[in-house]
Protein backbone atom coordinates (compact mmCIF):
# COMPACT_ATOMS: atom_id res chain seq x y z
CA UNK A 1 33.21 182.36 -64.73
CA UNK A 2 36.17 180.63 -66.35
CA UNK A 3 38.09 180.87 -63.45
CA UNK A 4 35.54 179.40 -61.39
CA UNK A 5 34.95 176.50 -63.46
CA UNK A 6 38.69 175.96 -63.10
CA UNK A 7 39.29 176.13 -58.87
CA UNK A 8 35.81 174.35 -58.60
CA UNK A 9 36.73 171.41 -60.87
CA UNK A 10 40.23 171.54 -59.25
CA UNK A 11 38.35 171.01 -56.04
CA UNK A 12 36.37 168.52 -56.74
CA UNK A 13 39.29 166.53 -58.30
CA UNK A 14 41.19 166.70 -55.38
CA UNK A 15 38.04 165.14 -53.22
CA UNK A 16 37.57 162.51 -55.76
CA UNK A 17 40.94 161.31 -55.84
CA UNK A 18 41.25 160.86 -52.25
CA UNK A 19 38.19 159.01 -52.02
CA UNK A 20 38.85 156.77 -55.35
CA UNK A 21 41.75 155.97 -53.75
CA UNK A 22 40.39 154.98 -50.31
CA UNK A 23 37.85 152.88 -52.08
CA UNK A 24 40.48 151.23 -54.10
CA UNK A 25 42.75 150.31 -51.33
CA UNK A 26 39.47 149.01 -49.17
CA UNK A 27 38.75 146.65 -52.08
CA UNK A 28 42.15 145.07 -52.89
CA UNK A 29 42.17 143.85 -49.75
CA UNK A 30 38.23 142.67 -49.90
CA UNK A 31 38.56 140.64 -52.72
CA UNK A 32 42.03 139.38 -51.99
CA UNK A 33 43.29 141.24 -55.21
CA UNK A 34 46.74 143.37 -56.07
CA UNK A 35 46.82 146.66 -55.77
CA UNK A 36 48.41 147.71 -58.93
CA UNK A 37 45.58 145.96 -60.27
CA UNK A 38 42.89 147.51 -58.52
CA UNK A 39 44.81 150.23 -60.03
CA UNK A 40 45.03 149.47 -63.40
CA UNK A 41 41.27 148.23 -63.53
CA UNK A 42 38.52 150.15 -61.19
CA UNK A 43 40.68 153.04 -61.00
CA UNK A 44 42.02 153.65 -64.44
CA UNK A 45 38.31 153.13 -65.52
CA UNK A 46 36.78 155.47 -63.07
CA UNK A 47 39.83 158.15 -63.95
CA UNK A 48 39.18 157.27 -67.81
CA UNK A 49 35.45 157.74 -67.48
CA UNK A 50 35.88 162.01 -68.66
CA UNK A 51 37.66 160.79 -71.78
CA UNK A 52 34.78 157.96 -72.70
CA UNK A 53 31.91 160.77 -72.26
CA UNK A 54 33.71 163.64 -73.84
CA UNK A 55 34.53 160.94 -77.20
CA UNK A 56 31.26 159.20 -76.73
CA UNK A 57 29.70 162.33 -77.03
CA UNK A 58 31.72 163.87 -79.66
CA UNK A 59 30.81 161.37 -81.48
CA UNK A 60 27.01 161.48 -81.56
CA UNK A 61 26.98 165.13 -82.12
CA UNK A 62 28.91 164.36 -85.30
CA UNK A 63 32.80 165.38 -84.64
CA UNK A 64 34.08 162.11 -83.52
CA UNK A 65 37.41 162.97 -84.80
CA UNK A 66 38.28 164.92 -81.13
CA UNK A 67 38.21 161.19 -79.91
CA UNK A 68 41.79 160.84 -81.24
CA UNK A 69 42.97 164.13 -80.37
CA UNK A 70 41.69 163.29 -77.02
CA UNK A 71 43.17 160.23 -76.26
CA UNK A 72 46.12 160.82 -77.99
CA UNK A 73 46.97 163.78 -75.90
CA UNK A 74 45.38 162.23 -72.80
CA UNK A 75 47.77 159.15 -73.28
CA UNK A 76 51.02 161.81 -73.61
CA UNK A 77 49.81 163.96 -70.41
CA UNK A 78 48.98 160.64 -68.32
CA UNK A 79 52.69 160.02 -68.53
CA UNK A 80 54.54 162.92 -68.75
CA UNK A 81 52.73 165.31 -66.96
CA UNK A 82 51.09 163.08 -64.63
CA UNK A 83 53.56 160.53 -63.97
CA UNK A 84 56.10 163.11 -63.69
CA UNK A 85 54.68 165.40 -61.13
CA UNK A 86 53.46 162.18 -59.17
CA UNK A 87 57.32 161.13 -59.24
CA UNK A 88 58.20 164.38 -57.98
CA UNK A 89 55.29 164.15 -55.21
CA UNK A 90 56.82 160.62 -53.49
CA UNK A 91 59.21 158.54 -55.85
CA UNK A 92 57.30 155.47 -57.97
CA UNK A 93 58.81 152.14 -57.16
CA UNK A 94 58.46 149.98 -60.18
CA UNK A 95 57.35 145.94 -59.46
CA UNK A 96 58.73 142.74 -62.22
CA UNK A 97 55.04 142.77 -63.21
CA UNK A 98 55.44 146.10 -64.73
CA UNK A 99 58.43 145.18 -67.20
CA UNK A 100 56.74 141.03 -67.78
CA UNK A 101 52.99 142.64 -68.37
CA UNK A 102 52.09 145.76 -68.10
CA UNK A 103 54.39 147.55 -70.30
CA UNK A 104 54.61 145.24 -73.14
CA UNK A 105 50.64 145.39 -72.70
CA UNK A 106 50.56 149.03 -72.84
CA UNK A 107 52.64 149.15 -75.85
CA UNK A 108 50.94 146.79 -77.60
CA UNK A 109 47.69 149.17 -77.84
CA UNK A 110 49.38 151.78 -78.37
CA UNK A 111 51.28 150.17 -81.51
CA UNK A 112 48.09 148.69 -82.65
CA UNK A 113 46.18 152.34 -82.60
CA UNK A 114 48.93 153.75 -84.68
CA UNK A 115 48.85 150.84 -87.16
CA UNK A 116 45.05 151.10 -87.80
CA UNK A 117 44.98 155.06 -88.24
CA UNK A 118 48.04 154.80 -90.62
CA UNK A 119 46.81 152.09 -92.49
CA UNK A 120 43.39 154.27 -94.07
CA UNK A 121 43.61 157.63 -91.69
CA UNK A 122 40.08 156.18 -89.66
CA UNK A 123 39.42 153.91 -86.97
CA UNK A 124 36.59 151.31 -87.84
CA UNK A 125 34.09 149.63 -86.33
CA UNK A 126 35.85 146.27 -86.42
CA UNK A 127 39.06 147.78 -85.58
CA UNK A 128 37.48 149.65 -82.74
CA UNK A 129 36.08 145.78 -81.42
CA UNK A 130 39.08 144.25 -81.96
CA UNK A 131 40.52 146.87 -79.41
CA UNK A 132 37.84 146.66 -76.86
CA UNK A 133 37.45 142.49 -76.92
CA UNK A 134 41.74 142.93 -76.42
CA UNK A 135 41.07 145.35 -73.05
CA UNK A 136 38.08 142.83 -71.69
CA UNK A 137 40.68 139.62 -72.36
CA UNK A 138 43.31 142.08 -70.38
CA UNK A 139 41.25 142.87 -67.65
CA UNK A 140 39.97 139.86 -66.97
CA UNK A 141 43.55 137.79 -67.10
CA UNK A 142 44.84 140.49 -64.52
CA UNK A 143 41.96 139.69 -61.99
CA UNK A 144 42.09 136.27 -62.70
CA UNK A 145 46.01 136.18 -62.97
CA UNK A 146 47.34 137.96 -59.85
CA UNK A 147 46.99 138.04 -56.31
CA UNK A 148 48.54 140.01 -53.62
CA UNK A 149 52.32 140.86 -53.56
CA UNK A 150 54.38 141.08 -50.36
CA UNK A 151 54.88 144.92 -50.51
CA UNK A 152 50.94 145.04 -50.27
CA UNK A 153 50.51 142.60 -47.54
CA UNK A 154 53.38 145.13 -45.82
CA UNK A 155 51.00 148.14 -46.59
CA UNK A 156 47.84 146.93 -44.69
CA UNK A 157 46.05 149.16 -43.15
CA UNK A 158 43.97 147.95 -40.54
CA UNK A 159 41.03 150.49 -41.25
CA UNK A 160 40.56 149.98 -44.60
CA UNK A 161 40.99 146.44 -44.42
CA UNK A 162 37.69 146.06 -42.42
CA UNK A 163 35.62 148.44 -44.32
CA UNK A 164 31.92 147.09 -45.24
CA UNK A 165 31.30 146.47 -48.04
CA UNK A 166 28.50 149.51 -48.52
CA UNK A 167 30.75 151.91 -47.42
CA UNK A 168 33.07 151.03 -50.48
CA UNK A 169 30.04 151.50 -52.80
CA UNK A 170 29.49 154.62 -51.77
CA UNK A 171 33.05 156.20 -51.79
CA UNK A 172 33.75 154.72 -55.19
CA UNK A 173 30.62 156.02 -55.97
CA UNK A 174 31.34 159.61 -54.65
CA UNK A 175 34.67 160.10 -56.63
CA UNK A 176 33.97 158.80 -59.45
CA UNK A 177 31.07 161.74 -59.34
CA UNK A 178 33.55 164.18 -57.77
CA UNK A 179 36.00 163.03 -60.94
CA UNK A 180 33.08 163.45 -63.32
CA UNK A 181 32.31 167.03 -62.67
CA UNK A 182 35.27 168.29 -61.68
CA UNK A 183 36.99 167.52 -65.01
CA UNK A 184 33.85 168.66 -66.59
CA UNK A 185 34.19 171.82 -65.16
CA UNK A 186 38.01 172.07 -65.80
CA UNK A 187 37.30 171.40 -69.62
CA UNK A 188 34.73 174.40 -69.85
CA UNK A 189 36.83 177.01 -67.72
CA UNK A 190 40.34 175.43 -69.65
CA UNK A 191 38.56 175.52 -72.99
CA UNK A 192 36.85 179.35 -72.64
CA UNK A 193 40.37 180.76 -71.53
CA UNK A 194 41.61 179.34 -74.54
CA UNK A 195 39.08 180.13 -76.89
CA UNK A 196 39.49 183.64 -75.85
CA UNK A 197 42.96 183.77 -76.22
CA UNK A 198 42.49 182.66 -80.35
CA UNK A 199 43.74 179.03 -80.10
CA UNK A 200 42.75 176.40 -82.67
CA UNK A 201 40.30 173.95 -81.65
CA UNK A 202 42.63 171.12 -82.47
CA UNK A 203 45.42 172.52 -80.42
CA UNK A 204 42.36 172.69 -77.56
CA UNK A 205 41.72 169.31 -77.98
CA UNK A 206 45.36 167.90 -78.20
CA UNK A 207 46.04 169.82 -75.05
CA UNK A 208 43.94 172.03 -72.79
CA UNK A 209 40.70 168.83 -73.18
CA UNK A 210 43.57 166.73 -73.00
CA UNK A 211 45.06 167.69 -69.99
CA UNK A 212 41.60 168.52 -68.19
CA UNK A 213 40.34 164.84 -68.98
CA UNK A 214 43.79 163.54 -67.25
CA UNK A 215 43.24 165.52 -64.32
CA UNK A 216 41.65 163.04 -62.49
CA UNK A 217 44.34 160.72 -62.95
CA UNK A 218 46.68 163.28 -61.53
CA UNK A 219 44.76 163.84 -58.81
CA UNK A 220 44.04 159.86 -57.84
CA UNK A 221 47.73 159.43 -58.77
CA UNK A 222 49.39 162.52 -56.48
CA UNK A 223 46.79 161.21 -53.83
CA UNK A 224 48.32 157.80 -53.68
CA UNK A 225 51.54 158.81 -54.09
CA UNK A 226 51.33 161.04 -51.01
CA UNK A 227 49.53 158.08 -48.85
CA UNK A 228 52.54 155.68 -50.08
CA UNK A 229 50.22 153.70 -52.10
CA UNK A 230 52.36 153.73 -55.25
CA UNK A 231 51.60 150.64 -56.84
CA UNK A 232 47.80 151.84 -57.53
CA UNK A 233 49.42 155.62 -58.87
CA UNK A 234 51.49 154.02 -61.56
CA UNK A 235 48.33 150.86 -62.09
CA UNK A 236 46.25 154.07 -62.65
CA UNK A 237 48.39 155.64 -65.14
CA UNK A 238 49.31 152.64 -67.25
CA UNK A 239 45.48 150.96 -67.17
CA UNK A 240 44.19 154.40 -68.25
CA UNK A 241 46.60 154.49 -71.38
CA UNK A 242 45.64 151.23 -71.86
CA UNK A 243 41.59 151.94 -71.05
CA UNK A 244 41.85 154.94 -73.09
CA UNK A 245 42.67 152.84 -76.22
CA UNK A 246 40.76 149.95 -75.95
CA UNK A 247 37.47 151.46 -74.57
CA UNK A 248 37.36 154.96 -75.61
CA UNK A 249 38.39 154.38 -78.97
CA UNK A 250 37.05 150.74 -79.30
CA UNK A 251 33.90 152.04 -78.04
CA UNK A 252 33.76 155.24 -80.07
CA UNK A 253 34.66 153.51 -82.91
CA UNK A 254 32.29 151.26 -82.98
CA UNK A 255 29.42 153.63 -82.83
CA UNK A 256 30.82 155.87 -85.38
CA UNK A 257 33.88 155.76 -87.70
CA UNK A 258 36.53 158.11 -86.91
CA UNK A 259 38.24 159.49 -88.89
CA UNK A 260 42.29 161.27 -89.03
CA UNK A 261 40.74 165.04 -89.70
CA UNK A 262 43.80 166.60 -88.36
CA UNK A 263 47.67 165.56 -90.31
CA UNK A 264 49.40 166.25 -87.32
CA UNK A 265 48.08 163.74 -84.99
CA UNK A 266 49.42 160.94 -87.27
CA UNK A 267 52.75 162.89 -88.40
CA UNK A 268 53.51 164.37 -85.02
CA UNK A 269 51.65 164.04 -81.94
CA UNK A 270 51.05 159.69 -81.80
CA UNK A 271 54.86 159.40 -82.11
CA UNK A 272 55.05 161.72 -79.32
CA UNK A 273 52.86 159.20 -77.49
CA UNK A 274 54.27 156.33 -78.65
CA UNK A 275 58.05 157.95 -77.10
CA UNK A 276 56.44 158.72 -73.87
CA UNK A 277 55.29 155.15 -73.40
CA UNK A 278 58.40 153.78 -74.59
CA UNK A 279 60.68 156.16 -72.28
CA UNK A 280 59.08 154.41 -69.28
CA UNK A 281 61.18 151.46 -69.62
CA UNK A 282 64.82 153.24 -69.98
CA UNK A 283 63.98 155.06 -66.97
CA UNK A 284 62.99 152.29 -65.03
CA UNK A 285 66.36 150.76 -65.80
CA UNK A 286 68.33 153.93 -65.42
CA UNK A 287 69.82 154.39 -61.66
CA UNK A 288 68.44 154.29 -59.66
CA UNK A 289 66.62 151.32 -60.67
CA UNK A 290 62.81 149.84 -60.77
CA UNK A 291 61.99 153.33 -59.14
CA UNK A 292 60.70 156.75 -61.36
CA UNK A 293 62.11 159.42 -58.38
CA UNK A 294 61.85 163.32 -59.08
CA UNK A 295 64.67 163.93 -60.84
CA UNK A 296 62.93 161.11 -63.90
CA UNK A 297 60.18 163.08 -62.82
CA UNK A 298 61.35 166.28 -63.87
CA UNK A 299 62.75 165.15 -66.54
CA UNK A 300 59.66 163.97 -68.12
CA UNK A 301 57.79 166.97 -67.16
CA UNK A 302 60.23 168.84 -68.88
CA UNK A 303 59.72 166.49 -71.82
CA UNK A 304 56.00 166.88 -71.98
CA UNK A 305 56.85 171.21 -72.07
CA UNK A 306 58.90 170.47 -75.29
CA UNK A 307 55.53 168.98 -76.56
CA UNK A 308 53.38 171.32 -75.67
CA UNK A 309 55.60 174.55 -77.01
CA UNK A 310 55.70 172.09 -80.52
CA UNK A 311 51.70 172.25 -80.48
CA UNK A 312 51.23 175.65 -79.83
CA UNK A 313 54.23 176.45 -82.54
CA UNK A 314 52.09 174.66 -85.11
């Protein structure tokens, strides 16, 4: 049954995507709006949505500690799993926007996470509002802030440009279900293989949850990638860091304290995340430049297999 769990939320993943995408595209050019931020808002939050209900949860049923583990591992895979196999898919061209907002943005929440855990090993309630009032100021200066670039004007496509407004609805509403379940699913069959094989529950959550709750921002990432929308892929990937911080966190938080139950996420694994976001901005300067291509793709891949051998090593 594992095994099914695992190829059916696989599947369903892979229908979401495309249709999150489709919806996404349809809508930038409804409301006159960027792409990469249609990415990094409607898409990151539909992608982040596993991550909100497996912390919100988590937290009601009195373990809201696997919020951090979550998200902190989520945050790591998002970028060098995801972004790295979506660079080796179709290579990531990187807009001014990126290195002016988005970025500095991205690394802003993630410095301000690691201040407030190191500063009493817990994320409170007003910390956890502080983070969520910073994500709704965010979101609503990029859909205020930004309109249309030329490279998306270039990209129209005439079907999707006419699409009612109904039919939107109901793809966004479809893979953001599709997402849903299909991660769900990928969680159980990812988490029973693991369980059976002896693993530690934190080494679950910082990895197998962790990856399975990213999975849908692989798939809606690969998926644009391959239909040469890359401006939502890497909007997706940087808004869900970012969403994953200031809403799953800021939102857990403020429903229940949570607390640092596990060392290693403060000694080891958020300066792992805090290197993956930072090695996004080298590599968009390294040759060639503004673009993440395979071989940065590999590279980071590579990278995130380091990580992962460290976790399992203990």
């Amino acid at each position: 049954m594992s095994i099914v769990f695992l190829i059916l939320g696989f599947v369903l993943l892979v229908v979401g995507g495309e249709f999150l995408v489709r919806s996404s595209v349809a809508m930038s050019f409804k409301l006159n709006i960027s792409k990469i931020v249609i990415g990094m808002t409607v898409v990151s939050f539909a992608t982040s949505a596993p991550e909100l209900l497996v912390s919100l949860q988590a937290a009601l049923k009195g373990s809201p500690a696997i919020a951090i583990n979550n998200v902190v591992g989520s945050n790591i895979a998002n970028i060098g799993l995801v972004l790295g196999i979506t660079a080796i898919v179709g290579a990531i061209a990187i807009d001014k926007s990126f290195y002016r907002m988005t970025w500095p943005i991205m690394m802003l929440f993630s410095g301000a996470l690691y201040y407030f855990l190191w500063n009493d090993n817990q994320l409170i309630a007003i910390e956890g509002m502080v983070l969520f009032t910073a994500l709704l100021i965010f979101v609503v200066y990029l859909i205020k802030g930004q309109k249309p670039s030329a490279d998306d004007l270039e990209e129209v496509d005439d079907t999707l440009a006419v699409v009612s407004n109904f039919k939107i609805i109901i793809w966004l509403l479809i893979g953001a279900a599709a997402l849903y379940f299909g991660s769900e699913w990928l969680v159980k069959g990812a988490t029973q293989i693991a369980t059976n094989l002896g693993v530690s529950e934190a080494v679950i959550g910082v990895t197998m949850i962790a990856i399975g709750t990213s999975v849908p921002e692989l798939a809606a990432s690969v998926i644009a990638a391959a239909k040469k929308e890359k401006a939502i892929s890497l909007g997706n990937l940087i808004g869900s860091n970012i969403f994953n911080i200031g809403s799953v966190l800021g939102l857990t938080s403020m429903i229940k304290t949570i607390p640092v139950t596990e060392p290693l996420i403060l000694s080891r694994d958020i300066f792992w995340m805090l290197l993956f976001a930072a090695a996004i901005l080298p590599l968009g300067l390294l040759p060639k430049r503004n673009e993440i291509n395979k071989f940065k793709g590999f590279a980071l891949v590579i990278l995130y297999s380091v990580f992962i051998v460290l976790v399992f090593k203990g």
